[in-house]
C-alpha atoms as a PDB file:
ATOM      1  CA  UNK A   1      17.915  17.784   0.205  1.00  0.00           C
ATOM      2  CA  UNK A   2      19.069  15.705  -2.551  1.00  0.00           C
ATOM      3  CA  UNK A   3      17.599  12.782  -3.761  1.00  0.00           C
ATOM      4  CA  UNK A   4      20.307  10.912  -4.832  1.00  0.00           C
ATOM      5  CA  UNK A   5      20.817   8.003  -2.312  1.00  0.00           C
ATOM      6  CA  UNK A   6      23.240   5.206  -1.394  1.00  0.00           C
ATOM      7  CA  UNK A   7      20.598   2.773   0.530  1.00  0.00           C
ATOM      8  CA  UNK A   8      21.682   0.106   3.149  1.00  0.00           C
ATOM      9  CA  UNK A   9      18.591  -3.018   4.015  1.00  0.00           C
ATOM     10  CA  UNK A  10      18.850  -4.945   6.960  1.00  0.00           C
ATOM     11  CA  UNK A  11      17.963  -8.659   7.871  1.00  0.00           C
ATOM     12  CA  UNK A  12      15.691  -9.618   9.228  1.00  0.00           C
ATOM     13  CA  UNK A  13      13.677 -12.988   7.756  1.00  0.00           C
ATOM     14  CA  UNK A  14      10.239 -12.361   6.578  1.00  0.00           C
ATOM     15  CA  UNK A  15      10.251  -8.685   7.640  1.00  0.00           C
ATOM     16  CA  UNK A  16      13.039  -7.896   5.366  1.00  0.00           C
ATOM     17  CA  UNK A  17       9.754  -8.321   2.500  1.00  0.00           C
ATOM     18  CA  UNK A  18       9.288  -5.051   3.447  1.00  0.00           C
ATOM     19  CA  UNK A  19      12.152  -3.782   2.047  1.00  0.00           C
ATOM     20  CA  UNK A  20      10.614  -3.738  -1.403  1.00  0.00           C
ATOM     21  CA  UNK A  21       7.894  -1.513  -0.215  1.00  0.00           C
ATOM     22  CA  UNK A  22      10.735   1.009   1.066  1.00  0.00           C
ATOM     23  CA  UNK A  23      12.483   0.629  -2.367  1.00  0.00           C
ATOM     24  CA  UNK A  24       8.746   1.061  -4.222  1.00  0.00           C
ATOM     25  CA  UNK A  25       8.165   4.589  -2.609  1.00  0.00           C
ATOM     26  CA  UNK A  26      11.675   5.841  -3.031  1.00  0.00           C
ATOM     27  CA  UNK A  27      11.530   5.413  -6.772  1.00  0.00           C
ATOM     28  CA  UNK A  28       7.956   6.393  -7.001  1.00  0.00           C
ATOM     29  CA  UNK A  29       9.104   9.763  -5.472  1.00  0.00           C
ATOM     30  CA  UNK A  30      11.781  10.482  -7.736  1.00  0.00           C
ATOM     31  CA  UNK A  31      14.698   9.285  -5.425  1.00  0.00           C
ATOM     32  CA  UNK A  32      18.058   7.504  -7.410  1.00  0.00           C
ATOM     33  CA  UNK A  33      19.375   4.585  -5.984  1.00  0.00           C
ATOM     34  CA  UNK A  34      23.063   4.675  -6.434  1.00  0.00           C
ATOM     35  CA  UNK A  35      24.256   1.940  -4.423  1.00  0.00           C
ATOM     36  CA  UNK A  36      22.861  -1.215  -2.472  1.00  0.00           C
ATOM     37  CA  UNK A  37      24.607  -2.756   0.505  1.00  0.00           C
ATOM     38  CA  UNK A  38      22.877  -5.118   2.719  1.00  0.00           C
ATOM     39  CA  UNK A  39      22.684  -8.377   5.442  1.00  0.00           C
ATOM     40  CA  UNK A  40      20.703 -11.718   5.102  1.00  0.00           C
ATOM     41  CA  UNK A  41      17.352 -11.012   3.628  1.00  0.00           C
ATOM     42  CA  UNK A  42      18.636  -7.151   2.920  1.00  0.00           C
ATOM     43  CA  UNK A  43      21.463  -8.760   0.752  1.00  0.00           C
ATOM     44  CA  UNK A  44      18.463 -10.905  -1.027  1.00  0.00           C
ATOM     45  CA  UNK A  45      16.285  -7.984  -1.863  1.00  0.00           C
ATOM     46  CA  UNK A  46      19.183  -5.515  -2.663  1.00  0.00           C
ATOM     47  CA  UNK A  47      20.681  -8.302  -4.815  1.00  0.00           C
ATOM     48  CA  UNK A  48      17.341  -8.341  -6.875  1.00  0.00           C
ATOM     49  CA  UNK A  49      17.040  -4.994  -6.935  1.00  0.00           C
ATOM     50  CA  UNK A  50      20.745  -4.390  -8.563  1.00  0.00           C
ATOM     51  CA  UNK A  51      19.733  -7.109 -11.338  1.00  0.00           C
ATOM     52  CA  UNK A  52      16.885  -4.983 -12.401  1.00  0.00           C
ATOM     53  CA  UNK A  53      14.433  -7.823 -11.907  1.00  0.00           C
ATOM     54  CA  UNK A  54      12.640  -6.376  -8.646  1.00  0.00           C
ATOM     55  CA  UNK A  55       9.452  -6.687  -9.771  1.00  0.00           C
ATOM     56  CA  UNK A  56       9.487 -10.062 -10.413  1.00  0.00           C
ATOM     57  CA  UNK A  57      10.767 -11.204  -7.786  1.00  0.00           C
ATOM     58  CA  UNK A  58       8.186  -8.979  -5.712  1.00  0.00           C
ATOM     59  CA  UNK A  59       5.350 -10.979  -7.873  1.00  0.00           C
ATOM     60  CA  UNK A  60       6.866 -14.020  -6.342  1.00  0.00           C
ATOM     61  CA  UNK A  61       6.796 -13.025  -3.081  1.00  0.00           C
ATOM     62  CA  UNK A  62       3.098 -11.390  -2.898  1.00  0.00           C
ATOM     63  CA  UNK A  63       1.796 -14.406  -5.339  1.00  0.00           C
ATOM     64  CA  UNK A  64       3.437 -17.438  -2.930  1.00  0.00           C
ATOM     65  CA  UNK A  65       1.081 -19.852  -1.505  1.00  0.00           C
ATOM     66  CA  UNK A  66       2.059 -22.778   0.805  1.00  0.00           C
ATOM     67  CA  UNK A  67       2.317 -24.952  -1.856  1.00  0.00           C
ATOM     68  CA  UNK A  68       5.390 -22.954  -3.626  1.00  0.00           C
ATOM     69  CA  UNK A  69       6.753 -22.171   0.563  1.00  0.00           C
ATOM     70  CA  UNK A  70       7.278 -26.369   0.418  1.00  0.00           C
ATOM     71  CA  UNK A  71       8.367 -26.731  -2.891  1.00  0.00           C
ATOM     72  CA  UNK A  72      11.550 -24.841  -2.296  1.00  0.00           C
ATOM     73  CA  UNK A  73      12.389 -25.901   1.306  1.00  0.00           C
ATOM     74  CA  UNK A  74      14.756 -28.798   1.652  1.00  0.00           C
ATOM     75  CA  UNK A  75      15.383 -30.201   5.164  1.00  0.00           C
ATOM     76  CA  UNK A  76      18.670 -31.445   6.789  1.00  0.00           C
ATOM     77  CA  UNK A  77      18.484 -33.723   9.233  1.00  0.00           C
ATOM     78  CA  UNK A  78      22.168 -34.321   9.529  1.00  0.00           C
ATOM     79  CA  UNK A  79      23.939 -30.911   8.706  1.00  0.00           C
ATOM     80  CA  UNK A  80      23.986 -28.173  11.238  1.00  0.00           C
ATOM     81  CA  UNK A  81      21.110 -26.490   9.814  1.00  0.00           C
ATOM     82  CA  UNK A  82      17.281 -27.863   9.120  1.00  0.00           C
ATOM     83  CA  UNK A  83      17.239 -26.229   5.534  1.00  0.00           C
ATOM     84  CA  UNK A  84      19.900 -26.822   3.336  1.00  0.00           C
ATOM     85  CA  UNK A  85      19.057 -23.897   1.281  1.00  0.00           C
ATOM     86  CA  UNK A  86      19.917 -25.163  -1.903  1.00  0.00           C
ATOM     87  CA  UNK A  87      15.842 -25.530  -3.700  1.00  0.00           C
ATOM     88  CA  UNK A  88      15.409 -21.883  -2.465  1.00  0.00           C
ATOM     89  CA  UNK A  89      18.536 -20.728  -4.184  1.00  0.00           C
ATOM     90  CA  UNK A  90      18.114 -22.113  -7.290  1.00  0.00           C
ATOM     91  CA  UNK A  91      14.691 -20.454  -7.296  1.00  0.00           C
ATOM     92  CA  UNK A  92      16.143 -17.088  -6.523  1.00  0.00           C
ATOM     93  CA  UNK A  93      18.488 -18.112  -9.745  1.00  0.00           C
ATOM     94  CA  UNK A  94      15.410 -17.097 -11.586  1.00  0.00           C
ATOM     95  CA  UNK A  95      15.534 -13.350 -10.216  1.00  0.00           C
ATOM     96  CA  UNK A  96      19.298 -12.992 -11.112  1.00  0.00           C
ATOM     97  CA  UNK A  97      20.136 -12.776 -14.711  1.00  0.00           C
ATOM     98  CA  UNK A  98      23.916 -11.518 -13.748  1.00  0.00           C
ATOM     99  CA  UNK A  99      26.554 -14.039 -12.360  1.00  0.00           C
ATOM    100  CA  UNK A 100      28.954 -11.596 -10.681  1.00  0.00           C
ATOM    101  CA  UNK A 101      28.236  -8.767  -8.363  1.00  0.00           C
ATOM    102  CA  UNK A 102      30.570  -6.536 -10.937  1.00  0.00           C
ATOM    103  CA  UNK A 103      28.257  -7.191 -13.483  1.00  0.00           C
ATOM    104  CA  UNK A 104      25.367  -5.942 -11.903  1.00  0.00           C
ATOM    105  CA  UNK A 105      23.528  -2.390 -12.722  1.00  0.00           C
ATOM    106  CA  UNK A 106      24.500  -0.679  -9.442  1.00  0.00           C
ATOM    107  CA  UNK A 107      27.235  -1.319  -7.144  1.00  0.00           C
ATOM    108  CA  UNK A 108      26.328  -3.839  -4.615  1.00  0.00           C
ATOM    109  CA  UNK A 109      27.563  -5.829  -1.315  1.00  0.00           C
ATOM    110  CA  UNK A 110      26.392  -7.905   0.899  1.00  0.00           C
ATOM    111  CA  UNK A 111      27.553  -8.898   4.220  1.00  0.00           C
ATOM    112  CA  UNK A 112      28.608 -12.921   5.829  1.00  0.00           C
ATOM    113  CA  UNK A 113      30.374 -13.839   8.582  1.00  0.00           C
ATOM    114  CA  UNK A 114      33.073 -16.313   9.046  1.00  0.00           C
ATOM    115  CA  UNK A 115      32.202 -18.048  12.686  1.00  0.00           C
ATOM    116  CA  UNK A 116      35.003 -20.421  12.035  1.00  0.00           C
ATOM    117  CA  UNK A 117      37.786 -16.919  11.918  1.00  0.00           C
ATOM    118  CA  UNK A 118      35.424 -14.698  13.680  1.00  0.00           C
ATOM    119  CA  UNK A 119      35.461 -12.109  10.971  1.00  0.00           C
ATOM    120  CA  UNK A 120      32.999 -10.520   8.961  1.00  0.00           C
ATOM    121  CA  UNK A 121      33.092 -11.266   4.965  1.00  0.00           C
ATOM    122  CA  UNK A 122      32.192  -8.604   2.903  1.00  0.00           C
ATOM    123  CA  UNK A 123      31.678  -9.677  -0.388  1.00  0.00           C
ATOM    124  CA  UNK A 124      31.592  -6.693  -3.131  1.00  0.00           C
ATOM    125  CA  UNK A 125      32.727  -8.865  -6.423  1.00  0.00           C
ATOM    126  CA  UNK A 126      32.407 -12.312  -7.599  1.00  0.00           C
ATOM    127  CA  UNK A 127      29.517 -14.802  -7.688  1.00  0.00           C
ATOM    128  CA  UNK A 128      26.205 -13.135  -6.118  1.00  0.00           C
ATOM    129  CA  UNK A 129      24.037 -16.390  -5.684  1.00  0.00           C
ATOM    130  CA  UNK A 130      26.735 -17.513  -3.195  1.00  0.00           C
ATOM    131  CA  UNK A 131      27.112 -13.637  -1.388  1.00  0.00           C
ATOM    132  CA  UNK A 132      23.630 -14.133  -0.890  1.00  0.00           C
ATOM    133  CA  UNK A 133      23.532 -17.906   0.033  1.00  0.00           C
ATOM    134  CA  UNK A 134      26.334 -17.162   2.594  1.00  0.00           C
ATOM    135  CA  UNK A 135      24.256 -13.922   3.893  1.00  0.00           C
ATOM    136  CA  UNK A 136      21.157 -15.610   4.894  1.00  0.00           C
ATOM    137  CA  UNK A 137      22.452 -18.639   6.368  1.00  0.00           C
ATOM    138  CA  UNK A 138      21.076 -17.669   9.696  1.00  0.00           C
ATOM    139  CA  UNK A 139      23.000 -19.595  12.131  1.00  0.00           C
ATOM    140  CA  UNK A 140      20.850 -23.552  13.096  1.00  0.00           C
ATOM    141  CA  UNK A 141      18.165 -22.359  10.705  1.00  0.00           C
ATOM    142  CA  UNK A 142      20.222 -22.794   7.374  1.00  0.00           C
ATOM    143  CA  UNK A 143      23.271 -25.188   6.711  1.00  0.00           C
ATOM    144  CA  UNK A 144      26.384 -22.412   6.421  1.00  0.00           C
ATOM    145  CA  UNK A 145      28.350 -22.185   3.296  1.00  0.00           C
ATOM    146  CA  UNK A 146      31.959 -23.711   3.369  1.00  0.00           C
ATOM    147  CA  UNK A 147      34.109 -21.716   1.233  1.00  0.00           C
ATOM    148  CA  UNK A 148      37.862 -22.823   1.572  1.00  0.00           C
ATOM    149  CA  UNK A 149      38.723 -22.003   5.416  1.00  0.00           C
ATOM    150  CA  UNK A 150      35.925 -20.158   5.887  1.00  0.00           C
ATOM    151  CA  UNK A 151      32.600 -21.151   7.520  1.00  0.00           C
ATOM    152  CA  UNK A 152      30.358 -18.636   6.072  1.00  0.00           C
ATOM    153  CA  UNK A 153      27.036 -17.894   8.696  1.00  0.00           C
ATOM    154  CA  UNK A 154      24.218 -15.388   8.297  1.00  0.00           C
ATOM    155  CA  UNK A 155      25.692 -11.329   8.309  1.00  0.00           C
ATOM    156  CA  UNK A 156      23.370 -10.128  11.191  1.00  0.00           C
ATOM    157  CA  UNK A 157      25.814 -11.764  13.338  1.00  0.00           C
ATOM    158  CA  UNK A 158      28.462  -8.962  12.941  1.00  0.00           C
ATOM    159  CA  UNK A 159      27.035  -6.150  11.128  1.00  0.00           C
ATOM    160  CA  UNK A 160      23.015  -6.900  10.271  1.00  0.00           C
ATOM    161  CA  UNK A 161      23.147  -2.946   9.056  1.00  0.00           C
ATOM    162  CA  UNK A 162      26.328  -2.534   7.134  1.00  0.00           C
ATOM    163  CA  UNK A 163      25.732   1.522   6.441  1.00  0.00           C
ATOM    164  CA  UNK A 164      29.857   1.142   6.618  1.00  0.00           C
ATOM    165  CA  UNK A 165      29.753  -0.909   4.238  1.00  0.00           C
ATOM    166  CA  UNK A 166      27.952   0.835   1.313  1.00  0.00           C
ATOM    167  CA  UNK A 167      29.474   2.194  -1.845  1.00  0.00           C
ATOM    168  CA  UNK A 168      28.341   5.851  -1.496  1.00  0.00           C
ATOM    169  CA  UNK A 169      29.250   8.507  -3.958  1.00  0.00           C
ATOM    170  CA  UNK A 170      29.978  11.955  -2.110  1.00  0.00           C
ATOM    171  CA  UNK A 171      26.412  13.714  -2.480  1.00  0.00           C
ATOM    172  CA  UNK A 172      24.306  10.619  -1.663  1.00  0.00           C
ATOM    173  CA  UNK A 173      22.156  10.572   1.159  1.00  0.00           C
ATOM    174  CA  UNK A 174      22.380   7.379   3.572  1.00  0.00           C
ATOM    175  CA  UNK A 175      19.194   5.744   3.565  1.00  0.00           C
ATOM    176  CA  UNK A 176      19.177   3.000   6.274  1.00  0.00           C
ATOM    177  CA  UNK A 177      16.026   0.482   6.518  1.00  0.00           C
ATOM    178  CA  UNK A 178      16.462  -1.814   9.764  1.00  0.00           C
ATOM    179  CA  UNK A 179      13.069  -4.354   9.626  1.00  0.00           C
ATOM    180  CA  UNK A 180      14.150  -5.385  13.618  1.00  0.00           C
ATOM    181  CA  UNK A 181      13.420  -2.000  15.372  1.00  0.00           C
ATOM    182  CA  UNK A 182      12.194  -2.307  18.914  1.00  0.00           C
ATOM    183  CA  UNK A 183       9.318   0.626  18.025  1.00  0.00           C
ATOM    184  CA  UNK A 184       5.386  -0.094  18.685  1.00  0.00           C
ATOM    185  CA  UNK A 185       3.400  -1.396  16.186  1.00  0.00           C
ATOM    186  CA  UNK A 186       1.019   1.482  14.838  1.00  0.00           C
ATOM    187  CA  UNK A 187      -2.349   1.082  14.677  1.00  0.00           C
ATOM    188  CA  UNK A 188      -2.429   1.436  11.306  1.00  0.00           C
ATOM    189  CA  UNK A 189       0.035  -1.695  10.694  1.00  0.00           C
ATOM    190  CA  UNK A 190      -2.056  -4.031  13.312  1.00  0.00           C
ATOM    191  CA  UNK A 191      -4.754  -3.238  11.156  1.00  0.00           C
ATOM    192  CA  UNK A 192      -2.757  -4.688   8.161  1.00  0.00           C
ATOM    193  CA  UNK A 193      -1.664  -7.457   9.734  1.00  0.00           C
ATOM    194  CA  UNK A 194      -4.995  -8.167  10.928  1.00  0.00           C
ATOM    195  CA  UNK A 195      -6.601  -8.441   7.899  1.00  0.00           C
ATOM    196  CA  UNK A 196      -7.854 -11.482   6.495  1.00  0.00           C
ATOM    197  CA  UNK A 197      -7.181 -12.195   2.229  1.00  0.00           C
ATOM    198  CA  UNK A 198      -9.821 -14.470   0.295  1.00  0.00           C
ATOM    199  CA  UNK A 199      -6.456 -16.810   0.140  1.00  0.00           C
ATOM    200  CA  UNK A 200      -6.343 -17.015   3.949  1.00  0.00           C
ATOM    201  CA  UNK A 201      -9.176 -19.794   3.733  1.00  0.00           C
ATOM    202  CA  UNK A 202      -9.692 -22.418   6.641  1.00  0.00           C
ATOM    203  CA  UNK A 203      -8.110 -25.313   4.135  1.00  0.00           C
ATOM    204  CA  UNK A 204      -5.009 -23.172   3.733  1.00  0.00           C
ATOM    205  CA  UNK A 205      -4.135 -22.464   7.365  1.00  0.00           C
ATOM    206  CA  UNK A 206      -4.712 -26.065   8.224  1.00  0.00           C
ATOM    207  CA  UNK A 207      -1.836 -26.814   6.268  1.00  0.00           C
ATOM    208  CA  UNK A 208       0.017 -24.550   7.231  1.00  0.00           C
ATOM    209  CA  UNK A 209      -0.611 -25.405  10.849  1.00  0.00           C
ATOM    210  CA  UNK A 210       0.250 -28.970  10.061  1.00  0.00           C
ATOM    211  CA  UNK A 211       3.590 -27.739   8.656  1.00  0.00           C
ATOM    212  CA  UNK A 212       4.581 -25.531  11.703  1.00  0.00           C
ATOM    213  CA  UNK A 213       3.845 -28.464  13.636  1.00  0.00           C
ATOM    214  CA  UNK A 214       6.191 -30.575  11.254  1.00  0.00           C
ATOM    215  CA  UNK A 215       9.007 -28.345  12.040  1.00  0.00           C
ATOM    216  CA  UNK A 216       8.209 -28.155  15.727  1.00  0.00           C
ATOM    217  CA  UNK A 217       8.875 -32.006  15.775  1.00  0.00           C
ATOM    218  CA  UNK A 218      11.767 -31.943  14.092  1.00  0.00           C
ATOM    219  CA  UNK A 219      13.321 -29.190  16.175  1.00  0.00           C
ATOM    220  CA  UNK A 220      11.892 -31.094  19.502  1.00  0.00           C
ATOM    221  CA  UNK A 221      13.770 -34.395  19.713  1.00  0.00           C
ATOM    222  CA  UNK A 222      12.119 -34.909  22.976  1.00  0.00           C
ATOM    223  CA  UNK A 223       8.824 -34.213  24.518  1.00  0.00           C
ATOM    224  CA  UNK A 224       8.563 -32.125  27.375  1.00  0.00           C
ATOM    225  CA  UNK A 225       6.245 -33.137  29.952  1.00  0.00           C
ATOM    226  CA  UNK A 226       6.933 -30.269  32.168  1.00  0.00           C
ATOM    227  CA  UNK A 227       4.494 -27.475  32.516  1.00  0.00           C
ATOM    228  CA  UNK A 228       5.789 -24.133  32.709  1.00  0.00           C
ATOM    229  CA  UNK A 229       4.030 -21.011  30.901  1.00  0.00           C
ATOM    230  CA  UNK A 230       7.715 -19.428  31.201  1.00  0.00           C
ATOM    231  CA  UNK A 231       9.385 -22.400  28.988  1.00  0.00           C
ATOM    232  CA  UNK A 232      10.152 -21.619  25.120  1.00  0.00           C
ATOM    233  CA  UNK A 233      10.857 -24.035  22.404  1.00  0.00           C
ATOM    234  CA  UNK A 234      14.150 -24.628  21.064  1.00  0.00           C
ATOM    235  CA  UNK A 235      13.403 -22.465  17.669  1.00  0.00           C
ATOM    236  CA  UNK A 236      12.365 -19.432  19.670  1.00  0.00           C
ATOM    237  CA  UNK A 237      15.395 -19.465  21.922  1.00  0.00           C
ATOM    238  CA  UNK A 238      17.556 -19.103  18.880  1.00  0.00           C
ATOM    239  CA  UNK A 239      15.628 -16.524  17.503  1.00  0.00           C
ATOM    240  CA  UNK A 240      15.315 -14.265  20.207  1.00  0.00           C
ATOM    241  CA  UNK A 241      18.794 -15.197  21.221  1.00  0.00           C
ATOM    242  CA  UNK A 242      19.820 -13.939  17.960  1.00  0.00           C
ATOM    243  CA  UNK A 243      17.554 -10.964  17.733  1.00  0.00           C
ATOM    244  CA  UNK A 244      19.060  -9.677  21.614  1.00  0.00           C
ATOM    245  CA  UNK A 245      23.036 -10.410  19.429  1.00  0.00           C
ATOM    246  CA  UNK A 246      21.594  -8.196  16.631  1.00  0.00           C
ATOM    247  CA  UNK A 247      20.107  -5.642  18.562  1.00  0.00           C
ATOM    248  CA  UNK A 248      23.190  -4.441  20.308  1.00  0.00           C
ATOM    249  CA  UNK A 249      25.444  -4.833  17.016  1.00  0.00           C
ATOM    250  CA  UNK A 250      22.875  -2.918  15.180  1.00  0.00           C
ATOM    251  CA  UNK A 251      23.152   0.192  17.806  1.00  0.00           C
ATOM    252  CA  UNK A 252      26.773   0.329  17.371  1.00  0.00           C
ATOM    253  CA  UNK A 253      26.693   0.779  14.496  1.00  0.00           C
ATOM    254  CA  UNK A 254      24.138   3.279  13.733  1.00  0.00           C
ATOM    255  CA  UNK A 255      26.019   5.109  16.546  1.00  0.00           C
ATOM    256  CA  UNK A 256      29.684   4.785  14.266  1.00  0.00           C
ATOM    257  CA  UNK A 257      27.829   5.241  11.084  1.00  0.00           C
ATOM    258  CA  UNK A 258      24.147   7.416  11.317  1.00  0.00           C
ATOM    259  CA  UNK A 259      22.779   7.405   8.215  1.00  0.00           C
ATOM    260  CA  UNK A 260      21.091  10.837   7.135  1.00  0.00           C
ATOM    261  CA  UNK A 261      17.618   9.068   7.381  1.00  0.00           C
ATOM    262  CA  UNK A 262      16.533   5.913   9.165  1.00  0.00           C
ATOM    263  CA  UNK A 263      13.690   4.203   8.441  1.00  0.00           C
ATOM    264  CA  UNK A 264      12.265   1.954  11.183  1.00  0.00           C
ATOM    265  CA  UNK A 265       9.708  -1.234  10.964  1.00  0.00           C
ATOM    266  CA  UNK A 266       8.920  -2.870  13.825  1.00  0.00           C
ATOM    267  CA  UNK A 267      10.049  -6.378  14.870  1.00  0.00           C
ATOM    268  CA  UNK A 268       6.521  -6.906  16.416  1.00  0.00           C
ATOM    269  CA  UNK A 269       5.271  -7.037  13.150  1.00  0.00           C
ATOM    270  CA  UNK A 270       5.372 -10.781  12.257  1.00  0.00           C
ATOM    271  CA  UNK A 271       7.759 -13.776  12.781  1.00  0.00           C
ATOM    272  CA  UNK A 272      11.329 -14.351  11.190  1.00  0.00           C
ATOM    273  CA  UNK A 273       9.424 -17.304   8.823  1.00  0.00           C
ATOM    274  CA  UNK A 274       5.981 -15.564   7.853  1.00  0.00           C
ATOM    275  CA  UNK A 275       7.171 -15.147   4.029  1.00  0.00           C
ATOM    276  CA  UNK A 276       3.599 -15.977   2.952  1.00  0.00           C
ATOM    277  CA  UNK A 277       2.227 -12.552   4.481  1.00  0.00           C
ATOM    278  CA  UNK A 278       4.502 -10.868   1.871  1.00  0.00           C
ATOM    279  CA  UNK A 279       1.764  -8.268   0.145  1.00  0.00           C
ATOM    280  CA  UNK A 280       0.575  -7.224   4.077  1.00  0.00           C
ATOM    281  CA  UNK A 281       5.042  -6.791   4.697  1.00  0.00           C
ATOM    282  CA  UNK A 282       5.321  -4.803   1.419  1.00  0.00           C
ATOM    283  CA  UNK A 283       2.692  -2.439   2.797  1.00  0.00           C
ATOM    284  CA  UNK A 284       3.859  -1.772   5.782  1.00  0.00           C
ATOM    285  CA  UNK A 285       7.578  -1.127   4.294  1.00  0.00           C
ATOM    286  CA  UNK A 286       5.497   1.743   1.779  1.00  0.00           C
ATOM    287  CA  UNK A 287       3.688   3.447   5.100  1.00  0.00           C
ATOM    288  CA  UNK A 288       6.811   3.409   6.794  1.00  0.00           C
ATOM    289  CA  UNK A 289       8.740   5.307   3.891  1.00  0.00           C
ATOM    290  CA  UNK A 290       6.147   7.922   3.470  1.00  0.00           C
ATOM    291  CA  UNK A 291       5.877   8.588   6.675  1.00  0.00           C
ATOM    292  CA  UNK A 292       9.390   8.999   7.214  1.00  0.00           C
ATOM    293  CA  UNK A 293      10.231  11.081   4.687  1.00  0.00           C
ATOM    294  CA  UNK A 294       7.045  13.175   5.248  1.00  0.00           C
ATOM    295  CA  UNK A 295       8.448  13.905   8.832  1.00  0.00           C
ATOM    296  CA  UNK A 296      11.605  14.838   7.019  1.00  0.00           C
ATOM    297  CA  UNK A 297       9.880  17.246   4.095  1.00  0.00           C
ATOM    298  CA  UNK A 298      11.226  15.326   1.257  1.00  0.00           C
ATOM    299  CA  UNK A 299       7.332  14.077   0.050  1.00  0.00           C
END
């Protein structure tokens, strides 16, 4: 089976980390990456990845405390979104060297959507810090980008697995990575998950309890007073509202388009914000890859 490969990366928030543990094992194993297309936090990570600073970036991520998660998160209060997004981009400036997406090593796309012309944007040239800004805009979470008519929303809305929408070369194998499968979490990944770093020290989750409950209040305008064990907050409507919208899209898609190999992490495995578990993600991404392409010989 060849090992040439035109690789598509889903969103996903925090679990799309583990996207650079896929990527990791692929080229560990001899496998050429071709082409990169992908939604939200795929587009982020396959953006990286085509500027040939990976690594970096993957330092970043494993290295961040709750001190660097503040210092690039700057809240709205007014636009229809509770993070601008503007501090994180110019942070993720520092991972991309190139300005345009045709400047970039490997061809590259990432998917938007327009939710003011109910289209999806597919943007395959041109600046990629504002592909990517308009890709992970996830709809209430992030302010969208305004770009002429269009009203540019998170990609997971229309096509969070754009395996249509990659630049693959005739041999290439179709590697899909979807981080929202609805597959059990092994034993093996709990056990990951589970475990506690020397960083993970009673001062640091203090903090970041008092910052969950930060955003909590400013997603709550009003207390509730009722009691009801079936009642969910406002942020976890959205996000399981949006997961059910993805879910469906997603099938239809890998029904049109099945990719020669799938490779599946589960949803379960942490929350759309947990970017500070981002060495425990990576690992998971890695077990996931060998595992799947032990099942399919290619190891």
């Amino acid at each position: 089976m060849s090992k040439n490969i035109s690789l598509v990366l889903s969103g996903g928030g925090a679990r799309g980390i583990a996207h650079i543990g896929v990527i990791n094992v692929l080229q560990e194993n001899g496998f050429h990456i071709n082409a990169v297309a992908g939604t939200s936090m795929g587009a982020m990570v396959g953006g990286v990845f085509c500027s040939g600073t990976l690594p970096k970036f993957q330092k970043w991520l494993a290295d961040a405390d709750l001190k660097e998660a503040i210092k690039i998160l700057d809240y709205s209060f007014s636009a229809p979104g509770f993070i601008k997004g503007e501090k994180l981009m110019k942070k993720i400036q520092d991972f991309l060297p190139f300005k345009n997406i045709e400047d970039l090593q490997l061809p590259y796309t990432a998917i938007a959507t327009d939710i003011l012309n109910r289209k999806e944007v597919v943007f395959n040239k041109g600046n990629i810090s504002e592909a990517i800004r308009a890709s992970i805009s996830i709809p209430s979470i992030f302010t969208p980008v305004i770009k002429n008519d269009q009203v540019l929303v998170d990609g997971g809305v229309m096509n969070n697995i754009p395996i249509n929408r990659v630049a693959k070369k005739e041999k290439d194998l179709v590697i899909a990575v979807c981080v929202n499968a609805d597959v059990p979490m092994k034993k093996e990944y709990q056990n990951i998950m589970a475990f506690k770093e020397n960083s993970e020290k009673n001062e640091y989750l203090e903090k970041l309890k008092k910052m969950r409950t930060y955003i909590k209040k400013y997603i709550h305008s009003k207390k509730d007073t009722t009691k009801n064990e079936n009642k969910i907050g406002q942020y976890e409507l959205i996000d399981r509202s949006i997961h059910m919208l993805i879910t469906e899209v997603s099938k239809t898609i890998l029904t049109n388009y099945p990719p020669d190999i799938l490779i599946e992490i589960p949803r379960s495995m942490c929350s759309t914000f947990d970017f500070l578990k981002g060495k425990k993600i990576m690992e998971i991404g890695r077990l996931a890859t060998m595992e799947k392409l032990s099942d399919k010989g290619m190891l």
